[in-house]
C-alpha atoms as a PDB file:
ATOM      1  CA  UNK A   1      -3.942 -18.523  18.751  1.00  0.00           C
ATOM      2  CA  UNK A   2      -0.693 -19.818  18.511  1.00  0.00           C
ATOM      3  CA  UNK A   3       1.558 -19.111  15.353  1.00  0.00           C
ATOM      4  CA  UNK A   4       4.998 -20.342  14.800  1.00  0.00           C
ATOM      5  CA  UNK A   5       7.033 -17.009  13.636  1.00  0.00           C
ATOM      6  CA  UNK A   6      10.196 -18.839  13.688  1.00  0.00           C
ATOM      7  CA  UNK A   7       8.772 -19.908  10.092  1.00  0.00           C
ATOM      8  CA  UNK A   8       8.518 -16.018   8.609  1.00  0.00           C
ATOM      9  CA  UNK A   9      11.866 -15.047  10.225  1.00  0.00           C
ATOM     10  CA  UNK A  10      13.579 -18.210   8.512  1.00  0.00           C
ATOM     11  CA  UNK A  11      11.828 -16.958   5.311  1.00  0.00           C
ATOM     12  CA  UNK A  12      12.846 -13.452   5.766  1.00  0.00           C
ATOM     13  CA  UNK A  13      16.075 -13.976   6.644  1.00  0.00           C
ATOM     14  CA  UNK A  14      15.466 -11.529   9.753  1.00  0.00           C
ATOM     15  CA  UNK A  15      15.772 -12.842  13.220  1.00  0.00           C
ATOM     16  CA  UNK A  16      14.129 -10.578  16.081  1.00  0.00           C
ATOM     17  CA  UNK A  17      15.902 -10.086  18.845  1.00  0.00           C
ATOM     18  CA  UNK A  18      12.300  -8.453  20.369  1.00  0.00           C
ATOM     19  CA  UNK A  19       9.756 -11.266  19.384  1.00  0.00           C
ATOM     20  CA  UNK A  20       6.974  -8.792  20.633  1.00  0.00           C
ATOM     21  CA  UNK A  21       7.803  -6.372  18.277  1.00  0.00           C
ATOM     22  CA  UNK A  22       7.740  -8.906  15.311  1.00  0.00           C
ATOM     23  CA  UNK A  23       4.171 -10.058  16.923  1.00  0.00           C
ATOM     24  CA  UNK A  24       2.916  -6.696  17.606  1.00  0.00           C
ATOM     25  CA  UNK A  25       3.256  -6.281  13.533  1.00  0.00           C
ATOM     26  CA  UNK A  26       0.959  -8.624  12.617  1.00  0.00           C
ATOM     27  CA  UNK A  27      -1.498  -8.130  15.354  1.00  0.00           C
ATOM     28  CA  UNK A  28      -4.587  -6.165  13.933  1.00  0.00           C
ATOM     29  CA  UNK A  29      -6.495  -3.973  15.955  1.00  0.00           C
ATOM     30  CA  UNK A  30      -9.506  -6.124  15.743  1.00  0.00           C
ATOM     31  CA  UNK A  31      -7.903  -8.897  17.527  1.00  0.00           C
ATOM     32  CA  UNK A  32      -6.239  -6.895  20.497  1.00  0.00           C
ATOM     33  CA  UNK A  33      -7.431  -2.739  20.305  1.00  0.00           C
ATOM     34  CA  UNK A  34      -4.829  -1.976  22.804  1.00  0.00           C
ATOM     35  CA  UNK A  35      -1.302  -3.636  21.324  1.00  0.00           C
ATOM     36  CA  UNK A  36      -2.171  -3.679  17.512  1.00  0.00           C
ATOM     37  CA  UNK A  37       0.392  -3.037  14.522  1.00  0.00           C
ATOM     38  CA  UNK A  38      -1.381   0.637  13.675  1.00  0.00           C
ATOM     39  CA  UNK A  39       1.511   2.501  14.949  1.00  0.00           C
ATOM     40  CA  UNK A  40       4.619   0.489  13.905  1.00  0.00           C
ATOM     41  CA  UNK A  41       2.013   0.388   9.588  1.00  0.00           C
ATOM     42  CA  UNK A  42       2.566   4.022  10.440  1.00  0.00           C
ATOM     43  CA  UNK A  43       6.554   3.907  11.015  1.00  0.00           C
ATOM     44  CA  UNK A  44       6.922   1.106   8.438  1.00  0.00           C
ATOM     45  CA  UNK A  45       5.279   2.760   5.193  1.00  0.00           C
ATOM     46  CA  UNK A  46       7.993   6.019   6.091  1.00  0.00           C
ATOM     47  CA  UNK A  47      11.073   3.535   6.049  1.00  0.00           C
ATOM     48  CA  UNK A  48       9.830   1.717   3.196  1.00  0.00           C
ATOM     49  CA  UNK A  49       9.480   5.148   1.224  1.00  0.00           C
ATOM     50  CA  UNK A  50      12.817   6.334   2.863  1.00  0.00           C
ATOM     51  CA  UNK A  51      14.316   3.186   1.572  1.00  0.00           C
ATOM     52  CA  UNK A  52      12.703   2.934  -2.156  1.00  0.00           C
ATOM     53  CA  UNK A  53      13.580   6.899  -2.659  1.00  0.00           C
ATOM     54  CA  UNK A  54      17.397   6.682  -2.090  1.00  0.00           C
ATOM     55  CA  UNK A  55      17.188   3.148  -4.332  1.00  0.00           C
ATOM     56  CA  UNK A  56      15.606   5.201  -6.761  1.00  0.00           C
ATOM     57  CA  UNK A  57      18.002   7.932  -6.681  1.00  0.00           C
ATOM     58  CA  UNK A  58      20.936   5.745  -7.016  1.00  0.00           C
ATOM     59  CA  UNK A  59      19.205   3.977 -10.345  1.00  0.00           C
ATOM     60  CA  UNK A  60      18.038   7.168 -12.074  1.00  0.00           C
ATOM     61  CA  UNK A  61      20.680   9.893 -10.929  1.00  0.00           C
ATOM     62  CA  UNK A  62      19.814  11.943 -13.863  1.00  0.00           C
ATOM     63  CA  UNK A  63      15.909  11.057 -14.264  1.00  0.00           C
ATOM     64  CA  UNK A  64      13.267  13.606 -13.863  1.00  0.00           C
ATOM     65  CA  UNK A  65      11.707  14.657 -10.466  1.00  0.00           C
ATOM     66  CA  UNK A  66       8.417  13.899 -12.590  1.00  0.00           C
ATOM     67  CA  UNK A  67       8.997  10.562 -13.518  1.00  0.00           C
ATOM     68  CA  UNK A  68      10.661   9.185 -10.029  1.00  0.00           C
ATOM     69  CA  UNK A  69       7.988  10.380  -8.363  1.00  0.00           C
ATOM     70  CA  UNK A  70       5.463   8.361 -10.423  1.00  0.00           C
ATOM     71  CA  UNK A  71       7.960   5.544 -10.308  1.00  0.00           C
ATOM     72  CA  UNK A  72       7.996   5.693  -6.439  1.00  0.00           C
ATOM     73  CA  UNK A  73       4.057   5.665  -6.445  1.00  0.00           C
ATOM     74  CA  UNK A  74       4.294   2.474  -7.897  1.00  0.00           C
ATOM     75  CA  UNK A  75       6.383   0.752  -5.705  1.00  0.00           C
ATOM     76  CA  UNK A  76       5.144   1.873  -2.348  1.00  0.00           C
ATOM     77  CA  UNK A  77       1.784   1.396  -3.115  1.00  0.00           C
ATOM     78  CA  UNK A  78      -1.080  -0.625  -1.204  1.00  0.00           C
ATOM     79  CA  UNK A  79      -1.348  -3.085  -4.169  1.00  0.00           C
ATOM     80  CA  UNK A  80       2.737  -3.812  -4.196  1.00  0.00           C
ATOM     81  CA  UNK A  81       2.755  -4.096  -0.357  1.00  0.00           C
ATOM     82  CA  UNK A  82      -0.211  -6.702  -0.956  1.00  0.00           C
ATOM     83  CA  UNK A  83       1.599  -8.433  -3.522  1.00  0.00           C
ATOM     84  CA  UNK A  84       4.904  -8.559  -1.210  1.00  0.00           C
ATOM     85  CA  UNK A  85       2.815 -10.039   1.467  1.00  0.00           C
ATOM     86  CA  UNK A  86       1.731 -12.626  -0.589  1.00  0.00           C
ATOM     87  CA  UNK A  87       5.094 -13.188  -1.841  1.00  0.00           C
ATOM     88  CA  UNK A  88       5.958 -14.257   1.869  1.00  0.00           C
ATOM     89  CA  UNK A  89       2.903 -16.063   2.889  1.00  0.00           C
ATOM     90  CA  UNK A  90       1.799 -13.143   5.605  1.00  0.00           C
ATOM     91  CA  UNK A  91      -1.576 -14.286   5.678  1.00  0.00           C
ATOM     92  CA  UNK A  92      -0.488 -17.165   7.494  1.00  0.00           C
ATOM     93  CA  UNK A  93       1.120 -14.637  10.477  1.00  0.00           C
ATOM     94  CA  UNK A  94      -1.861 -12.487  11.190  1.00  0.00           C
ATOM     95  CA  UNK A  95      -3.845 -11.969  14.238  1.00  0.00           C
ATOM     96  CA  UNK A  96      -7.209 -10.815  13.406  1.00  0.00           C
ATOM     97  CA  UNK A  97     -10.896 -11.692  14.113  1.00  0.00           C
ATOM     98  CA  UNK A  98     -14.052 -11.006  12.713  1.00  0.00           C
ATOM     99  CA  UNK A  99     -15.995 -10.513  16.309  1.00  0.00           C
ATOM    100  CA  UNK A 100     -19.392 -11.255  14.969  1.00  0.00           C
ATOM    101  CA  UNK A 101     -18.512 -15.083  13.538  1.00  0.00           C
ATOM    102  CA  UNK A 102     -15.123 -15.338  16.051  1.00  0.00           C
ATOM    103  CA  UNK A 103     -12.632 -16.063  13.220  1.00  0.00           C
ATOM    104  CA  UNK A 104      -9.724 -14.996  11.459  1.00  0.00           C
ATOM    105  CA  UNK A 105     -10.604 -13.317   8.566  1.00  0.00           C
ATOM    106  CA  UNK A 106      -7.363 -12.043   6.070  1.00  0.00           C
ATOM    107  CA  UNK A 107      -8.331  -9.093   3.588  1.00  0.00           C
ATOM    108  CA  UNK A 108      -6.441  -7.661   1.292  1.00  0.00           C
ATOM    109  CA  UNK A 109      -5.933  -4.014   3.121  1.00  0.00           C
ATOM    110  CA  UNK A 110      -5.015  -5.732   6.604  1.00  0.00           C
ATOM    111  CA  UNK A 111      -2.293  -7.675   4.409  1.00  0.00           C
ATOM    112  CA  UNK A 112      -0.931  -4.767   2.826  1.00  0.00           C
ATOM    113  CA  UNK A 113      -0.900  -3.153   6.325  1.00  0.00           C
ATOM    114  CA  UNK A 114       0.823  -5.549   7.875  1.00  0.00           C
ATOM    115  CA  UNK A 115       3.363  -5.860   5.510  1.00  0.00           C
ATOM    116  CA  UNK A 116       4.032  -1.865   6.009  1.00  0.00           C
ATOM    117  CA  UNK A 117       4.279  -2.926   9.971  1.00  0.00           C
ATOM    118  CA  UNK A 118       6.809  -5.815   9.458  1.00  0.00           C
ATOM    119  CA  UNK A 119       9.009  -3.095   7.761  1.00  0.00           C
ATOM    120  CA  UNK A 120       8.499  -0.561  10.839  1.00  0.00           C
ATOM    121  CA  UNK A 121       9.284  -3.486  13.437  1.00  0.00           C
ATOM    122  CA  UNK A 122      12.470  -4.656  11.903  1.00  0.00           C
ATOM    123  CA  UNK A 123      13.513  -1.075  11.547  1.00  0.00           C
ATOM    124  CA  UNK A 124      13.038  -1.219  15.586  1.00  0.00           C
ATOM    125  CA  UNK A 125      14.848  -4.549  15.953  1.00  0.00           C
ATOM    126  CA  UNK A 126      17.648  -4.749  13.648  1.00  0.00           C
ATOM    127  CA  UNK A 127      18.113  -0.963  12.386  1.00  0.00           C
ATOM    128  CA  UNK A 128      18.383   0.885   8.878  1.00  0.00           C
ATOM    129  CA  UNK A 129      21.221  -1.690   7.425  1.00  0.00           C
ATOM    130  CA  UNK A 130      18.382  -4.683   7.703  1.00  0.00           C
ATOM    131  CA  UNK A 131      15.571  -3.282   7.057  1.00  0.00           C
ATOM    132  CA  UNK A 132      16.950  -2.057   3.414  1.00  0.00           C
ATOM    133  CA  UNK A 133      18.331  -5.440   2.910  1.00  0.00           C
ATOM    134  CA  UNK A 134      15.004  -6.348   3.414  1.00  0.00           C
ATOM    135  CA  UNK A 135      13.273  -4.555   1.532  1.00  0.00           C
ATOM    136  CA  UNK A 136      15.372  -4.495  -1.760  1.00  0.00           C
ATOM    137  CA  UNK A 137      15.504  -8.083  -1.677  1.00  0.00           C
ATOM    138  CA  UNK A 138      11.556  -8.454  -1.888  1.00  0.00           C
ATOM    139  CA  UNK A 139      11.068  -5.567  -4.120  1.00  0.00           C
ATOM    140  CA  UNK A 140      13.946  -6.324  -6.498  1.00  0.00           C
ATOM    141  CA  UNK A 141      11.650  -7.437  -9.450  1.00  0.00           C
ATOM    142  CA  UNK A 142       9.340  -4.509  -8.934  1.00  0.00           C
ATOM    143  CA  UNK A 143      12.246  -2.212  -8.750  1.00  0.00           C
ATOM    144  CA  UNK A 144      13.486  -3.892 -11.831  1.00  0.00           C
ATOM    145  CA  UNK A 145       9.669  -3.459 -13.882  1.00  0.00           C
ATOM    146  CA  UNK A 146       9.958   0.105 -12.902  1.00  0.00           C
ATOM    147  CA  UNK A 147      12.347   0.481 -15.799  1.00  0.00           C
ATOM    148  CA  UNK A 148       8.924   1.164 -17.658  1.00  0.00           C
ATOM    149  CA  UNK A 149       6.769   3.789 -16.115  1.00  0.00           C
ATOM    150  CA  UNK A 150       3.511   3.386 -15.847  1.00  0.00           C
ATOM    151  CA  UNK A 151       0.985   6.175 -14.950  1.00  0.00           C
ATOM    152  CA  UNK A 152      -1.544   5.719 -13.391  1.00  0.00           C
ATOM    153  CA  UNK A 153      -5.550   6.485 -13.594  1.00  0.00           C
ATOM    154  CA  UNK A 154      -5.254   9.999 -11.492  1.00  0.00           C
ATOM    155  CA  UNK A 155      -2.292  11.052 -12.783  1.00  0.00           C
ATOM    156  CA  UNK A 156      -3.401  10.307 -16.818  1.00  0.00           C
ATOM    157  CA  UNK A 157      -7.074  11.892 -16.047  1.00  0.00           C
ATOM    158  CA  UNK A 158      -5.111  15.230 -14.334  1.00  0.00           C
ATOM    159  CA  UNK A 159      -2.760  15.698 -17.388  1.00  0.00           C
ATOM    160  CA  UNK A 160      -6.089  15.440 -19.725  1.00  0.00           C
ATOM    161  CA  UNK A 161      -7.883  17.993 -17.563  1.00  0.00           C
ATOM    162  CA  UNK A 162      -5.192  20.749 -17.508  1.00  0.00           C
ATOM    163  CA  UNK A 163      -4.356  20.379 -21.073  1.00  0.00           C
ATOM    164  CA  UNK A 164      -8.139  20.363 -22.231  1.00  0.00           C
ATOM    165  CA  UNK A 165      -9.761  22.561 -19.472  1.00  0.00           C
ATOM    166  CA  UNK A 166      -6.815  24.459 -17.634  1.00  0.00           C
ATOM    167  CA  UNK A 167      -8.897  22.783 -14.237  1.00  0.00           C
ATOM    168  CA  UNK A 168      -7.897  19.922 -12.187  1.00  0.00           C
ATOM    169  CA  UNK A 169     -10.787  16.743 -12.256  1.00  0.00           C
ATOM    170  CA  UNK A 170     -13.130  17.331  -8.864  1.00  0.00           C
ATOM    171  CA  UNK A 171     -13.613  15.065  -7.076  1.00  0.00           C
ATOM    172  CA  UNK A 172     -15.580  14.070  -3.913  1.00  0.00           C
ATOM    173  CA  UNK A 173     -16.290  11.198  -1.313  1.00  0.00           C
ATOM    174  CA  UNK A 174     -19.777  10.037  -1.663  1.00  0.00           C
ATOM    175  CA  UNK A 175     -19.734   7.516   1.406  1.00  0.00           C
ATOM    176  CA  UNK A 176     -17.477   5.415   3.773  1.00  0.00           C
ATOM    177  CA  UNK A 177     -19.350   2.018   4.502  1.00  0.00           C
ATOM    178  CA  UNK A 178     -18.623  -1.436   6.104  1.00  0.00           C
ATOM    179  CA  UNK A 179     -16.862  -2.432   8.807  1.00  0.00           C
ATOM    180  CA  UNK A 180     -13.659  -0.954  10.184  1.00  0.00           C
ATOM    181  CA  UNK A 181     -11.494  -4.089   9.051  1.00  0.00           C
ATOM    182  CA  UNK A 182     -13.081  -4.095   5.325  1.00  0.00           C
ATOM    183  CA  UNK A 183     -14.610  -0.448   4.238  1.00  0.00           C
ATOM    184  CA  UNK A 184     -15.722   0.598   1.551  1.00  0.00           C
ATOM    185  CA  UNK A 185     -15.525   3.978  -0.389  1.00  0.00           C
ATOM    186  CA  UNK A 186     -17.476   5.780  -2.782  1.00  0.00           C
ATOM    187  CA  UNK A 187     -15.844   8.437  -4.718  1.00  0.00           C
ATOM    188  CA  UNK A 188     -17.218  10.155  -7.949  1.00  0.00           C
ATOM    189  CA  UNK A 189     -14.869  12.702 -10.098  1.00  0.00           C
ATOM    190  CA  UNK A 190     -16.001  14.637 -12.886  1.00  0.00           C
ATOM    191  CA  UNK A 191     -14.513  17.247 -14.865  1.00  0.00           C
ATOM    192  CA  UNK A 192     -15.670  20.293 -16.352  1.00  0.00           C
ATOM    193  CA  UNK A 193     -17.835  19.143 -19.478  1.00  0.00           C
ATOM    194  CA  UNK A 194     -19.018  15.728 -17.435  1.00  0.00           C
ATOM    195  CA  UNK A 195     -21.003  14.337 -15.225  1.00  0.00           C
ATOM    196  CA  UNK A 196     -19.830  12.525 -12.252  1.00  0.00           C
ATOM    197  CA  UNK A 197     -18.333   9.084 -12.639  1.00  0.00           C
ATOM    198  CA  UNK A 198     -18.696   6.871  -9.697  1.00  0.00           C
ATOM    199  CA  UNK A 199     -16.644   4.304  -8.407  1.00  0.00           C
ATOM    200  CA  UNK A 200     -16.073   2.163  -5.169  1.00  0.00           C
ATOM    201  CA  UNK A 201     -12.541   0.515  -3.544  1.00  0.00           C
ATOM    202  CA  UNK A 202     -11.405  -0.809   0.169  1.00  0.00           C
ATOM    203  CA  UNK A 203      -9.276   2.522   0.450  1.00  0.00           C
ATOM    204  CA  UNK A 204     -10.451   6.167  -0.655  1.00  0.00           C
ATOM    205  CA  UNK A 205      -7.309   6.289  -3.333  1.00  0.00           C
ATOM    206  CA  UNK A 206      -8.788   3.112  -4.830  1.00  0.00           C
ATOM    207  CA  UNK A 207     -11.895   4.121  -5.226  1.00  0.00           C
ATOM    208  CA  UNK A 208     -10.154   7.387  -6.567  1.00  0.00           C
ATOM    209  CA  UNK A 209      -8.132   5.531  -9.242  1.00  0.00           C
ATOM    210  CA  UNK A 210     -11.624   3.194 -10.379  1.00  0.00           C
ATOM    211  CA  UNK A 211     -13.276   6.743 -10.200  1.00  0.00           C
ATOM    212  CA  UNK A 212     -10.528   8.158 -12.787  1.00  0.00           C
ATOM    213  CA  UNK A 213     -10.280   4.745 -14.740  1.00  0.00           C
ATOM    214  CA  UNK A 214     -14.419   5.023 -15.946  1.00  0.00           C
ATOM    215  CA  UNK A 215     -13.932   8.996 -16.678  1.00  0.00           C
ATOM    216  CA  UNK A 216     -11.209   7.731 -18.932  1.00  0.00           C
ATOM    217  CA  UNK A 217     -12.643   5.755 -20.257  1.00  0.00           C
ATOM    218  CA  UNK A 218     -16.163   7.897 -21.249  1.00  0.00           C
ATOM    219  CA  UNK A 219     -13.542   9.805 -23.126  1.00  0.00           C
ATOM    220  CA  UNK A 220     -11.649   6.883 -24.609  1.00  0.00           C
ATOM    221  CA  UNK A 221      -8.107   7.863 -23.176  1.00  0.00           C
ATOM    222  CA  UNK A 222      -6.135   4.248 -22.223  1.00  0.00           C
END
């Protein structure tokens, strides 16, 4: 399959001087199991939390370790990476294949991921300098938004728990289903006067936070 990357560097404003690194991050594992993007999703999703920490700590030098933290969360998550990805048309970039029907299949979770791997291989290219420049450029509005913190699901459901109960909410993985490109978790959570709320998501923090969002709910906290 032949994909013009000349395109996403002009976009990005980062030229490669290694244009197998820059492929190698978008390559999925389903497409090629031996030179896939798993490792440089693994480097990636450290610089981008390296990078988003000290931002952080330069915009709130006086704000809680509480509240960064949840503002961090927020900005490093799967869903921003997604949105980021689709900011920069990524989907049009990607190796992958669904064996079975031999064709290139994009979900949401192998976006995300490769938008974690793009960070890691321009780390390896161009160094720390570019990949910031990088990544505050594409995250500038979220970094802006997270002038108003949002909690999420877990985090709201935990503070109810240890304020009502004194016990954190329990939770446990019910099942991990469908195939290795797309799965699918189950996850209930319950807390001590409930029963177990159940809840499914492409990643086991998703199904987590849908988990948390219906116990919330049952006890009409928003």
């Amino acid at each position: 399959m032949k994909i013009n990357y000349q395109t996403l560097e002009k976009k990005i404003k980062v030229f490669f001087k290694n244009k197998n690194l820059l492929t190698q991050s978008l390559t999925h594992k389903s497409y090629n199991k031996e030179i896939n993007n798993e490792k440089l999703e693994f480097l990636g999703d450290r610089v981008l939390g390296l990078v988003i920490a000290k931002k952080l700590l330069e915009i709130y030098p006086d704000e809680k370790e509480g509240i960064l933290d949840k503002k961090f969360a927020s900005l490093v998550n799967k869903k921003t990476c997604l949105q980021i990805a689709k900011k920069i048309n990524l989907n049009k970039y990607i190796l992958t294949l669904d064996v079975k029907k031999k064709r290139n299949i994009i979900e949401d979770k192998v976006m995300s991921d490769c938008c974690e791997a793009l960070i890691g291989s321009i780390y390896l290219d161009r160094g720390y300098n570019s990949v910031e420049k990088f990544i505050l450029e594409l995250w500038s509005d979220n970094i802006k938004d997270s002038i108003v913190t949002q909690i999420d699901a877990k985090t709201k459901l935990q503070e109810f728990s240890l304020k009502r109960f004194k016990k954190l909410p329990i939770y446990k993985l019910v099942s991990n289903t469908g195939p290795r490109h797309k799965p699918l978790f189950k996850v209930g959570v319950k807390l001590i006067d409930t029963k177990f709320y159940f809840a499914e998501g492409n990643s086991k923090k998703d199904a987590e936070q849908n988990a948390a969002i219906k116990c919330l709910q049952n006890h009409s906290i928003s």
